[in-house]
C-alpha atoms as a PDB file:
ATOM      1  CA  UNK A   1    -121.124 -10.015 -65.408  1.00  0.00           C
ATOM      2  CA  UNK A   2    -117.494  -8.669 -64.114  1.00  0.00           C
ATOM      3  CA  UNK A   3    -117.685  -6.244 -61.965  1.00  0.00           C
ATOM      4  CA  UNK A   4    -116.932  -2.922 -62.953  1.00  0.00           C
ATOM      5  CA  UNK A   5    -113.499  -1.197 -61.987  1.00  0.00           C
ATOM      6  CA  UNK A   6    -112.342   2.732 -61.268  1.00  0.00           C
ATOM      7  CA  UNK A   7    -110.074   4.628 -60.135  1.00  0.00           C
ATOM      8  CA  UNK A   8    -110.201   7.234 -57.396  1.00  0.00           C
ATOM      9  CA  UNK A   9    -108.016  10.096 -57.857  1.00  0.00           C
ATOM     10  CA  UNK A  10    -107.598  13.134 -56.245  1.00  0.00           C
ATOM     11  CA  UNK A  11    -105.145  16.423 -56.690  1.00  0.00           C
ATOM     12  CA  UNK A  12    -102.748  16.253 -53.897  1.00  0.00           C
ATOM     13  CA  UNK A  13     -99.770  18.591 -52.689  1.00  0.00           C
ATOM     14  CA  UNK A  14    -100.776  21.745 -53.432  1.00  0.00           C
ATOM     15  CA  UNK A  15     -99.491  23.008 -50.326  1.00  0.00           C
ATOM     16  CA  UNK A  16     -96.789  25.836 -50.576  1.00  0.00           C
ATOM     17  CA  UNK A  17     -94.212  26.521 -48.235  1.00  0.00           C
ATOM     18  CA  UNK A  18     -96.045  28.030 -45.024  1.00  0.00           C
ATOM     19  CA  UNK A  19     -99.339  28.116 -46.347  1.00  0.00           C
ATOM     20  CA  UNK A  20    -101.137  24.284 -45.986  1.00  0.00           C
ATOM     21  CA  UNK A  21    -103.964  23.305 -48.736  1.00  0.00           C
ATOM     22  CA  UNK A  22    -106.306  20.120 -48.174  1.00  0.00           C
ATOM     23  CA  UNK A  23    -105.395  17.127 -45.861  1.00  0.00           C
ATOM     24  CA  UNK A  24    -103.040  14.901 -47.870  1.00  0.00           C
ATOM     25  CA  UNK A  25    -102.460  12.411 -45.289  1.00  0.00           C
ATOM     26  CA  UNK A  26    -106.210  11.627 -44.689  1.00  0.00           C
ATOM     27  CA  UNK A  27    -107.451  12.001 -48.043  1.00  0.00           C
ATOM     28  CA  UNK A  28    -104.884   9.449 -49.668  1.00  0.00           C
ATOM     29  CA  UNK A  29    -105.620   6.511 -47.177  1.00  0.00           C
ATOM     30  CA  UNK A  30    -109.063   6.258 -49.798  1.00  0.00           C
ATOM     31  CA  UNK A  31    -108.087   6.621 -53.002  1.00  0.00           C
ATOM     32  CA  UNK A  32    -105.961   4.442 -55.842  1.00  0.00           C
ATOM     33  CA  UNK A  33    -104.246   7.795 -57.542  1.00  0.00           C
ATOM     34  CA  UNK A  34    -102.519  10.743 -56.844  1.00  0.00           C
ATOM     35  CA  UNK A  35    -102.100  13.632 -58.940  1.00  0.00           C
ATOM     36  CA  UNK A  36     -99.430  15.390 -57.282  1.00  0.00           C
ATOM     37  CA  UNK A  37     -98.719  19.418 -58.252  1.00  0.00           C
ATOM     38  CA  UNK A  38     -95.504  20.023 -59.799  1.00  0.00           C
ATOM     39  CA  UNK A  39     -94.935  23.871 -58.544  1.00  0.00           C
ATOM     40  CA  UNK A  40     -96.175  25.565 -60.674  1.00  0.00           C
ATOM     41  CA  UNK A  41     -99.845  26.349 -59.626  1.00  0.00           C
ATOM     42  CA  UNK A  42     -99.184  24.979 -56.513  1.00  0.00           C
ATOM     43  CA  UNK A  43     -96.509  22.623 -54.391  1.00  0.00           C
ATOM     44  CA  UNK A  44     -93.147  23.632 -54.182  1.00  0.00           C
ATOM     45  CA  UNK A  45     -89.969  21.057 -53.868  1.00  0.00           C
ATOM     46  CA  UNK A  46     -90.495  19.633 -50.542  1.00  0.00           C
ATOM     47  CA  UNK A  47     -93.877  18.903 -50.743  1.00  0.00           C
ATOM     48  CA  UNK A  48     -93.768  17.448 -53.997  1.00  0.00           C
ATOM     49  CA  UNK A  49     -90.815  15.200 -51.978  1.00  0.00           C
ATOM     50  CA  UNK A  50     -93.137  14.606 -49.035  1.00  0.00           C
ATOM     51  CA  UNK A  51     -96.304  13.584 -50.944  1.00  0.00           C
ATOM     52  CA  UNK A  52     -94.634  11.059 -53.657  1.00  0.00           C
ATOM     53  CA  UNK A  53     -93.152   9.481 -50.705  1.00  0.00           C
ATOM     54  CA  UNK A  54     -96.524   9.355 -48.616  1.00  0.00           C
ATOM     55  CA  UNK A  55     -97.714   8.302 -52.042  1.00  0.00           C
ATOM     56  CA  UNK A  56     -95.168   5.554 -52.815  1.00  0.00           C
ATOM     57  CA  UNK A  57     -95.852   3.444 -49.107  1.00  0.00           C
ATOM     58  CA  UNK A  58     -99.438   3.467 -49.555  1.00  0.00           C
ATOM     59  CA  UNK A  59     -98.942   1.973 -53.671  1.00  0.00           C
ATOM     60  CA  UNK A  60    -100.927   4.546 -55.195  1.00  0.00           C
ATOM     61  CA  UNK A  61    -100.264   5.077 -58.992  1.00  0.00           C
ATOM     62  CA  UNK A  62     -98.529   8.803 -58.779  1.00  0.00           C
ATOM     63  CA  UNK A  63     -99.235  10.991 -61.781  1.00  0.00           C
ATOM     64  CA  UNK A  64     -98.062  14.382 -62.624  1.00  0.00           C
ATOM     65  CA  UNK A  65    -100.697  17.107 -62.057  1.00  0.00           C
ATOM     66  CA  UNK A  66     -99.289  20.166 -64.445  1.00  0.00           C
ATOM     67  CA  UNK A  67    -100.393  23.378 -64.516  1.00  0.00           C
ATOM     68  CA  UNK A  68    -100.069  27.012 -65.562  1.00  0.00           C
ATOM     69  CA  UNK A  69     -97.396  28.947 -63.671  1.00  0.00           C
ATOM     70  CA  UNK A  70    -100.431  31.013 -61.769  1.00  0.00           C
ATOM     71  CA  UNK A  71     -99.455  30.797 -58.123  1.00  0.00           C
ATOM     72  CA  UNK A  72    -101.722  33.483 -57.510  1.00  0.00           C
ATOM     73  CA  UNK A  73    -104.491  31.823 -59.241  1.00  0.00           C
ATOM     74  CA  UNK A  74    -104.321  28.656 -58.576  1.00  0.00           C
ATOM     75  CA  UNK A  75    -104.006  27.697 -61.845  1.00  0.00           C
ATOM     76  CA  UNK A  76    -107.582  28.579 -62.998  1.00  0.00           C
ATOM     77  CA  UNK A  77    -106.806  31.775 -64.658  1.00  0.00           C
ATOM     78  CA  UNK A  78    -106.690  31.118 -69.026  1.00  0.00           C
ATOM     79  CA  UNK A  79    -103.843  31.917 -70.132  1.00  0.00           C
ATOM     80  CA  UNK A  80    -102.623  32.122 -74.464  1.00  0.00           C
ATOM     81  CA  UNK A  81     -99.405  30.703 -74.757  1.00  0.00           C
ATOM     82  CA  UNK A  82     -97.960  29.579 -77.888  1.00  0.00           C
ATOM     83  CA  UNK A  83     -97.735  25.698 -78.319  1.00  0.00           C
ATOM     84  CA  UNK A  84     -94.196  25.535 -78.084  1.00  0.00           C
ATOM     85  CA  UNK A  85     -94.391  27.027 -74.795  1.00  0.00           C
ATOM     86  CA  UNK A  86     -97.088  24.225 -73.924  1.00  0.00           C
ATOM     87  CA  UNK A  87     -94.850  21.492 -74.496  1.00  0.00           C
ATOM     88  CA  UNK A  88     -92.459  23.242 -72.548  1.00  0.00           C
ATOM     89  CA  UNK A  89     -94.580  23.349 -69.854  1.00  0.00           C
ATOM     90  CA  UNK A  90     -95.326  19.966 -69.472  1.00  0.00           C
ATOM     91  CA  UNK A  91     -92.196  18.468 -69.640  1.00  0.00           C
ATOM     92  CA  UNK A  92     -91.037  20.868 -67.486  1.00  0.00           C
ATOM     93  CA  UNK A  93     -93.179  19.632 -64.573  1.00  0.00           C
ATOM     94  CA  UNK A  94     -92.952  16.161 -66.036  1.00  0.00           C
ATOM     95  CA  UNK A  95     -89.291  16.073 -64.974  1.00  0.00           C
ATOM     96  CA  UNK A  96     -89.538  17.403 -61.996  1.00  0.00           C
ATOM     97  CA  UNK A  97     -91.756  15.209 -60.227  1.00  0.00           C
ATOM     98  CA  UNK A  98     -90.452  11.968 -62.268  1.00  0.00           C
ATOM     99  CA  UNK A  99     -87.277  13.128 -59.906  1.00  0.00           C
ATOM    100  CA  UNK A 100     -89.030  12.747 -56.572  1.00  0.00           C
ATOM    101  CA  UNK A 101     -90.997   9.677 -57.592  1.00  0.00           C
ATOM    102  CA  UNK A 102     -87.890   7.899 -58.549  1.00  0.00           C
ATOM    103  CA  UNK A 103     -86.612   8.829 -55.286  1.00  0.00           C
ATOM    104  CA  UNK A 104     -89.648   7.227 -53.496  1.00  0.00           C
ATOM    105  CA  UNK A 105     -88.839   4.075 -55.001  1.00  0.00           C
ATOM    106  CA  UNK A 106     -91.735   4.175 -57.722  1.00  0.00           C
ATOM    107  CA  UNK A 107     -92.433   6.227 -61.085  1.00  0.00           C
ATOM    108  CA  UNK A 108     -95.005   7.929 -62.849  1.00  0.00           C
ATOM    109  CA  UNK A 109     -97.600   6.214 -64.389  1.00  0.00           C
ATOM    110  CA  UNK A 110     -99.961   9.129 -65.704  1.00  0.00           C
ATOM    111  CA  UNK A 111    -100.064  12.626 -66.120  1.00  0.00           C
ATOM    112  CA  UNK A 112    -103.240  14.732 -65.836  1.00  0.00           C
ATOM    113  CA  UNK A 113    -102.978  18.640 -66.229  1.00  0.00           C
ATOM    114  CA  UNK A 114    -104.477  20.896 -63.603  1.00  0.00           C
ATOM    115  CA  UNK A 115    -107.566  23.876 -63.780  1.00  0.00           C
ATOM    116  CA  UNK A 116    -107.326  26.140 -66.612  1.00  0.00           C
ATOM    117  CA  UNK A 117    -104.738  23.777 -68.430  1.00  0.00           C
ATOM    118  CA  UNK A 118    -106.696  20.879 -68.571  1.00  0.00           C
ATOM    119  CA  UNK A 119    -110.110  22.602 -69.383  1.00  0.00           C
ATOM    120  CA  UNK A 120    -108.482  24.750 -72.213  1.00  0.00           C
ATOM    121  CA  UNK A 121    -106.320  21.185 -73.592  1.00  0.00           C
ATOM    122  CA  UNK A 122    -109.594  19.261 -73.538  1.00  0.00           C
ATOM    123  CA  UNK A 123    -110.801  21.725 -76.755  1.00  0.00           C
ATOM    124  CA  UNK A 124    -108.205  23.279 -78.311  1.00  0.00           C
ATOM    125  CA  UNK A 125    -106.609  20.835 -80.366  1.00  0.00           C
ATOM    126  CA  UNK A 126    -103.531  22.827 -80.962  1.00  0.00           C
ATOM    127  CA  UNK A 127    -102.695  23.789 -77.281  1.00  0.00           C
ATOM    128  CA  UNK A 128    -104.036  19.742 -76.690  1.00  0.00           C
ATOM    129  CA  UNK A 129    -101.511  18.115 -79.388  1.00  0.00           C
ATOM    130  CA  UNK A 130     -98.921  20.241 -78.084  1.00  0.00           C
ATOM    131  CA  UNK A 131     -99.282  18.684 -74.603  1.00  0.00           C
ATOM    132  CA  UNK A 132     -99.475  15.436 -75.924  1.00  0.00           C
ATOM    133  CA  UNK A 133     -96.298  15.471 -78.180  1.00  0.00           C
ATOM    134  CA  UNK A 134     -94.861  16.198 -74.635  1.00  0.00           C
ATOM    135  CA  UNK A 135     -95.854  13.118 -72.776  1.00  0.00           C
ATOM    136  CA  UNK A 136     -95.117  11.228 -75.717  1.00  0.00           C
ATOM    137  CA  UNK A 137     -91.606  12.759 -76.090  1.00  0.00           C
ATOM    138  CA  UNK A 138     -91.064  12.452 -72.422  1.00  0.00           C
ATOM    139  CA  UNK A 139     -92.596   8.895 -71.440  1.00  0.00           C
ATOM    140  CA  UNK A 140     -95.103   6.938 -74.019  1.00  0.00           C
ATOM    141  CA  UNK A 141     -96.243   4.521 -71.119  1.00  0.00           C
ATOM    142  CA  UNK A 142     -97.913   7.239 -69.543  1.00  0.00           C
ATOM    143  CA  UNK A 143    -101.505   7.009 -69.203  1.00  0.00           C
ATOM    144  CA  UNK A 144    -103.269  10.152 -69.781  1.00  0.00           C
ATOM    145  CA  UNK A 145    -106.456  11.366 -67.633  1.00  0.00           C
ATOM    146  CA  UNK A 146    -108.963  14.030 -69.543  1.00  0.00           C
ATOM    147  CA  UNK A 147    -112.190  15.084 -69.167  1.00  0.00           C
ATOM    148  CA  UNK A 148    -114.128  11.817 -70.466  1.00  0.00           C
ATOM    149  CA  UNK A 149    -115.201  12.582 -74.174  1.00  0.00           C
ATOM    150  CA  UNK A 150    -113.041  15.115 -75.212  1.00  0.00           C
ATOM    151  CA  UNK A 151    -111.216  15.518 -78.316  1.00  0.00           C
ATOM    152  CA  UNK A 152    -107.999  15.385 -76.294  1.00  0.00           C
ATOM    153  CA  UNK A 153    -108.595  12.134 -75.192  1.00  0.00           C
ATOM    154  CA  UNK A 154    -109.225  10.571 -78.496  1.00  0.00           C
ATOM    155  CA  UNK A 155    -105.903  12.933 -79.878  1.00  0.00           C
ATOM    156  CA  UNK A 156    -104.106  10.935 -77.267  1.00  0.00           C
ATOM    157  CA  UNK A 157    -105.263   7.814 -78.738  1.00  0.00           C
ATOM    158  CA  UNK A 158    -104.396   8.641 -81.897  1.00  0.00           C
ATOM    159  CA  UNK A 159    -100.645   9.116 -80.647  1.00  0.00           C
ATOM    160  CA  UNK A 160    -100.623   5.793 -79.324  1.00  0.00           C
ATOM    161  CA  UNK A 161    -101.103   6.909 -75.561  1.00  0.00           C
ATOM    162  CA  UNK A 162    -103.174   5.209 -72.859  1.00  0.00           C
ATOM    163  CA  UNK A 163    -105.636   7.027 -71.845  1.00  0.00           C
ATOM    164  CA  UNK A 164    -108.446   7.757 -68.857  1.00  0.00           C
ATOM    165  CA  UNK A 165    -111.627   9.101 -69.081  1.00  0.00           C
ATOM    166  CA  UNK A 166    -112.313  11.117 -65.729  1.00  0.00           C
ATOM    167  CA  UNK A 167    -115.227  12.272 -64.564  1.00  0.00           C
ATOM    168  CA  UNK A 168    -116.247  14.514 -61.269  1.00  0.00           C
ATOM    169  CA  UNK A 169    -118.279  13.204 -58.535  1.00  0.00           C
ATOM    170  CA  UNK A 170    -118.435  16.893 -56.462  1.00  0.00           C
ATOM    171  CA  UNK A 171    -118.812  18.801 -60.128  1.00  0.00           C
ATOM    172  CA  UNK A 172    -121.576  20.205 -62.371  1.00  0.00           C
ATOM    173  CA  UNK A 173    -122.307  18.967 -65.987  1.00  0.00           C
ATOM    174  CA  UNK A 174    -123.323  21.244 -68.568  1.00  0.00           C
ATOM    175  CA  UNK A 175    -125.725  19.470 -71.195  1.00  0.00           C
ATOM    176  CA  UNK A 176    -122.103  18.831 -73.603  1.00  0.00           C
ATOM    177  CA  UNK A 177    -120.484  17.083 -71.491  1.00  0.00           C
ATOM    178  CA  UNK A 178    -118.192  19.615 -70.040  1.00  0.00           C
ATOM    179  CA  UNK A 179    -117.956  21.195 -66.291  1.00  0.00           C
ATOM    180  CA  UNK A 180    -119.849  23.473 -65.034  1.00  0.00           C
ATOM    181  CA  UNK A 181    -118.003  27.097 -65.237  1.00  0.00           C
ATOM    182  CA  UNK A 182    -116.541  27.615 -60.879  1.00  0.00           C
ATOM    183  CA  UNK A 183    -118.562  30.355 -60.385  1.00  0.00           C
ATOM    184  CA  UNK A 184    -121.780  29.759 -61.641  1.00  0.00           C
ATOM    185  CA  UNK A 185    -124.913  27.915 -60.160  1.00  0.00           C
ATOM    186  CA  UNK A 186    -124.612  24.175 -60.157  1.00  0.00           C
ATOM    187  CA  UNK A 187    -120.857  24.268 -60.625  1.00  0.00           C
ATOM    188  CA  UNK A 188    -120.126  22.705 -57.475  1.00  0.00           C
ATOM    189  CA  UNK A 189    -121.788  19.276 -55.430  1.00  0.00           C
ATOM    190  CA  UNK A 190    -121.518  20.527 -51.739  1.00  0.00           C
ATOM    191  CA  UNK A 191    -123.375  16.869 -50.493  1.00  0.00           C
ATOM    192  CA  UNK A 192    -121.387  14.002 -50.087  1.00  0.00           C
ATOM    193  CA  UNK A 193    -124.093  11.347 -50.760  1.00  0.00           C
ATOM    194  CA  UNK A 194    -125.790  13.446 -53.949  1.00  0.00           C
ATOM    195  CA  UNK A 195    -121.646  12.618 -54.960  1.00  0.00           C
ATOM    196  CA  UNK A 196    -121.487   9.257 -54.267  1.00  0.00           C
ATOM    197  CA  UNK A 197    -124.811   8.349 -55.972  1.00  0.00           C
ATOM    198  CA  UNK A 198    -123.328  10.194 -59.096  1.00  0.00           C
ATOM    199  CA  UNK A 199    -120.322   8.580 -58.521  1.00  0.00           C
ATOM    200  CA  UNK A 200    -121.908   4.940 -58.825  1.00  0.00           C
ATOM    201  CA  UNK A 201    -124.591   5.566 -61.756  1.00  0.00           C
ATOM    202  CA  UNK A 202    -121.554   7.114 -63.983  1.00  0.00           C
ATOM    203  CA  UNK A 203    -119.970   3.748 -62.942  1.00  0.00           C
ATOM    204  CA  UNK A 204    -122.564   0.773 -63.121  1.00  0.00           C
ATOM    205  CA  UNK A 205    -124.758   3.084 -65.964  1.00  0.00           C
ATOM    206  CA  UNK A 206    -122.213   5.483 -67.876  1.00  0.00           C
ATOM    207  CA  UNK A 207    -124.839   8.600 -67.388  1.00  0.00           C
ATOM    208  CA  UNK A 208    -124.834  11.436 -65.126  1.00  0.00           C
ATOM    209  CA  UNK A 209    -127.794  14.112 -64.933  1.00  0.00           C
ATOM    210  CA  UNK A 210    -126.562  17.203 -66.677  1.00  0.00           C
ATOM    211  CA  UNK A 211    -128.054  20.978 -64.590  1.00  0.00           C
ATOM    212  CA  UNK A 212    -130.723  21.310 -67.275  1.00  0.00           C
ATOM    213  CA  UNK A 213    -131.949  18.277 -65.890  1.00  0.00           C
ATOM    214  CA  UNK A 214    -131.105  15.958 -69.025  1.00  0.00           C
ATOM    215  CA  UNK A 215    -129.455  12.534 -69.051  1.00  0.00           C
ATOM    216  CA  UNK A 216    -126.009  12.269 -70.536  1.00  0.00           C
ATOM    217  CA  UNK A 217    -123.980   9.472 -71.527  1.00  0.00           C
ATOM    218  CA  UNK A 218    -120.300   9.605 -70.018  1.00  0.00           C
ATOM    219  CA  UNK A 219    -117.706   6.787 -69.362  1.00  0.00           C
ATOM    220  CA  UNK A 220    -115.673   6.829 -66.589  1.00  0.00           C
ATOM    221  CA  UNK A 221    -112.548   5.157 -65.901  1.00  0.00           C
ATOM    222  CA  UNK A 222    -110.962   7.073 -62.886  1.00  0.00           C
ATOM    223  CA  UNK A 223    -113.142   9.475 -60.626  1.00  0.00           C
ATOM    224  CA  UNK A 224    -111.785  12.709 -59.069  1.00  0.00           C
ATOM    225  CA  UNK A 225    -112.269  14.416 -55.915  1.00  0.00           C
ATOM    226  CA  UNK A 226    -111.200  17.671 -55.637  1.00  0.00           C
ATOM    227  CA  UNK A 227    -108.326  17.662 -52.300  1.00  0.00           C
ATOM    228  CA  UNK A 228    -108.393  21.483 -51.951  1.00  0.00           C
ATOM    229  CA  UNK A 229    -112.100  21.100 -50.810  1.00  0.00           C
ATOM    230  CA  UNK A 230    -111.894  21.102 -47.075  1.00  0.00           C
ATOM    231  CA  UNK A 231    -114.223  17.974 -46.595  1.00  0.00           C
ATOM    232  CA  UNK A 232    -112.396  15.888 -49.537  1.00  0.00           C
ATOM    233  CA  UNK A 233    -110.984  13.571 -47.287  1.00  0.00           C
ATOM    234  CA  UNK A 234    -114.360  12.388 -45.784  1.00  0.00           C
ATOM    235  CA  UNK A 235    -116.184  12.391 -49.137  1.00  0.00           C
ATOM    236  CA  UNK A 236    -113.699  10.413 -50.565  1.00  0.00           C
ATOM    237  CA  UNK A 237    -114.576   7.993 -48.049  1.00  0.00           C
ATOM    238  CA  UNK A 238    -118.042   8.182 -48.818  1.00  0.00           C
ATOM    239  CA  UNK A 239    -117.763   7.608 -52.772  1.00  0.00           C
ATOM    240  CA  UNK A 240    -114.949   4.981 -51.967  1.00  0.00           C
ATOM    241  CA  UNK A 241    -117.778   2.774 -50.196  1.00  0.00           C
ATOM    242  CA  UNK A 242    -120.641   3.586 -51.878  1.00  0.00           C
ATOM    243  CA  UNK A 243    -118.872   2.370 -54.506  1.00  0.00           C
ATOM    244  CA  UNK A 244    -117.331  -1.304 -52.961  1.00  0.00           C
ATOM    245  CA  UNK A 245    -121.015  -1.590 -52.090  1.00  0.00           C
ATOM    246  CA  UNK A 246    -122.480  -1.412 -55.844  1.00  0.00           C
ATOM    247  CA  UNK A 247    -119.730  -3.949 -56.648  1.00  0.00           C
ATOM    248  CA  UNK A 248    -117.116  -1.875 -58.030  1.00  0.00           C
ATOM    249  CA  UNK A 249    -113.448  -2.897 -57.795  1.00  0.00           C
ATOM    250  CA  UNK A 250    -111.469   0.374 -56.680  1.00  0.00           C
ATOM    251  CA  UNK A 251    -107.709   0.130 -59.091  1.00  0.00           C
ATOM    252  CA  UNK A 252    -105.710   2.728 -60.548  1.00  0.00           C
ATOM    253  CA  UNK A 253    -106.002   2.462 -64.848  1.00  0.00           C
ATOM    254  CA  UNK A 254    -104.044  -0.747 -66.071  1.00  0.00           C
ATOM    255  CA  UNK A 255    -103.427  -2.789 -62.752  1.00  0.00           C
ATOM    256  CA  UNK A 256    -107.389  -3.906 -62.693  1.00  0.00           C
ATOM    257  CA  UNK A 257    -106.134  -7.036 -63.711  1.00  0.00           C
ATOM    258  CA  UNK A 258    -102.885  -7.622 -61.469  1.00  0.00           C
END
């Protein structure tokens, strides 16, 4: 039997001019993709320059990491916008850091939207379509990362658009396959080794175990750990080799092969 292969990904550069989030230089050395904010929930220009260049030596695949424009909130505030204002949005931030990629010497190769964003897309087919006609408009080669089993994935693959089921190895699962609300009991996986054995069983047996305590199926294709967490870097590490050691093959989406 091949062995199986993921992706490690993390959200990166959400640092903002004097104020430093997560430990980008650390973190990256274990993963195989960035997500790298685009300013408007976090990041601003140079550190969007600093981390696709970082990024770009190290030959991680460098995705766009949209989000609301919620500095205040991080981008985990809802907000209603209107679908034009979606697509907007995206390729907004799409452009931007397609800029400072290009000037690292490399290019995006996937796009995953941040917080709020990407919770509310996953659902809501409207706001979802709207943020796919974007990447499709801006870039069809781009792979798109969503929460793995969601109707936005599958509306991506109906536009022709590569896409990557993600899961969470430091996040709650509700018994529908979505995240656990921030906030609530269970939301969060403080333990680096409960992480990395739900990192490898979504892996080598598609399931994680749910906070009712039920079994539920879920592929994953690319993992995330959260950077803003102040440990990330070292349970990156962990997952990262608990992984190698079940016999997984650590690639960003489409290069498994190369």
């Amino acid at each position: 039997m091949a062995a199986p292969v993921v992706d490690l990904n993390a959200d990166v550069g959400e640092s903002f001019g004097a104020y430093r989030l997560g430990s980008d230089e650390d973190l990256l050395n274990s993963l195989s993709s960035v997500n790298i904010a685009c300013g408007w929930h976090a990041g601003d220009p140079v550190v969007m320059d600093r981390t696709a260049r970082l990024s770009a030596r190290l030959g991680l695949g460098i995705g766009a990491h949209p989000g609301y424009p919620d500095l205040l909130g991080f981008g985990r505030r809802n907000m209603q916008i209107t679908p034009d204002e979606a697509a907007a949005y995206v390729l907004y931030q799409l452009g931007a850091l397609q800029g400072f990629a290009r000037a690292a010497g490399s290019s995006l190769r996937h796009v995953k939207l941040h917080g709020a964003f990407y919770n509310q897309a996953a659902f809501d087919e409207e706001l979802g379509d709207a943020v796919l006609r974007a990447i499709a408009q801006f870039d069809s080669g781009l792979i798109v990362f969503g929460l793995s089993g969601s109707p936005f994935l599958e509306m991506a693959r109906g536009r022709g658009l590569g896409i990557a089921h993600e899961v969470f190895a430091d996040r709650g699962y509700n018994p529908n396959g979505s995240l656990v609300a921030r906030g609530r009991e269970g939301a969060l996986i403080g333990d680096e080794r409960i992480a990395a054995e739900r990192a490898v069983r979504m892996v080598t047996e598609a399931r994680v175990r749910a906070i009712d305590g039920t079994d539920i199926s879920i592929q994953a294709d690319t993992i995330c750990i959260h950077g803003d967490h102040p440990g990330a870097p070292h349970l990156a590490r962990v997952v990262r080799q608990a992984l190698e050691q079940a016999g997984a093959k650590i690639a960003p989406p489409g290069l498994a092969a190369q």
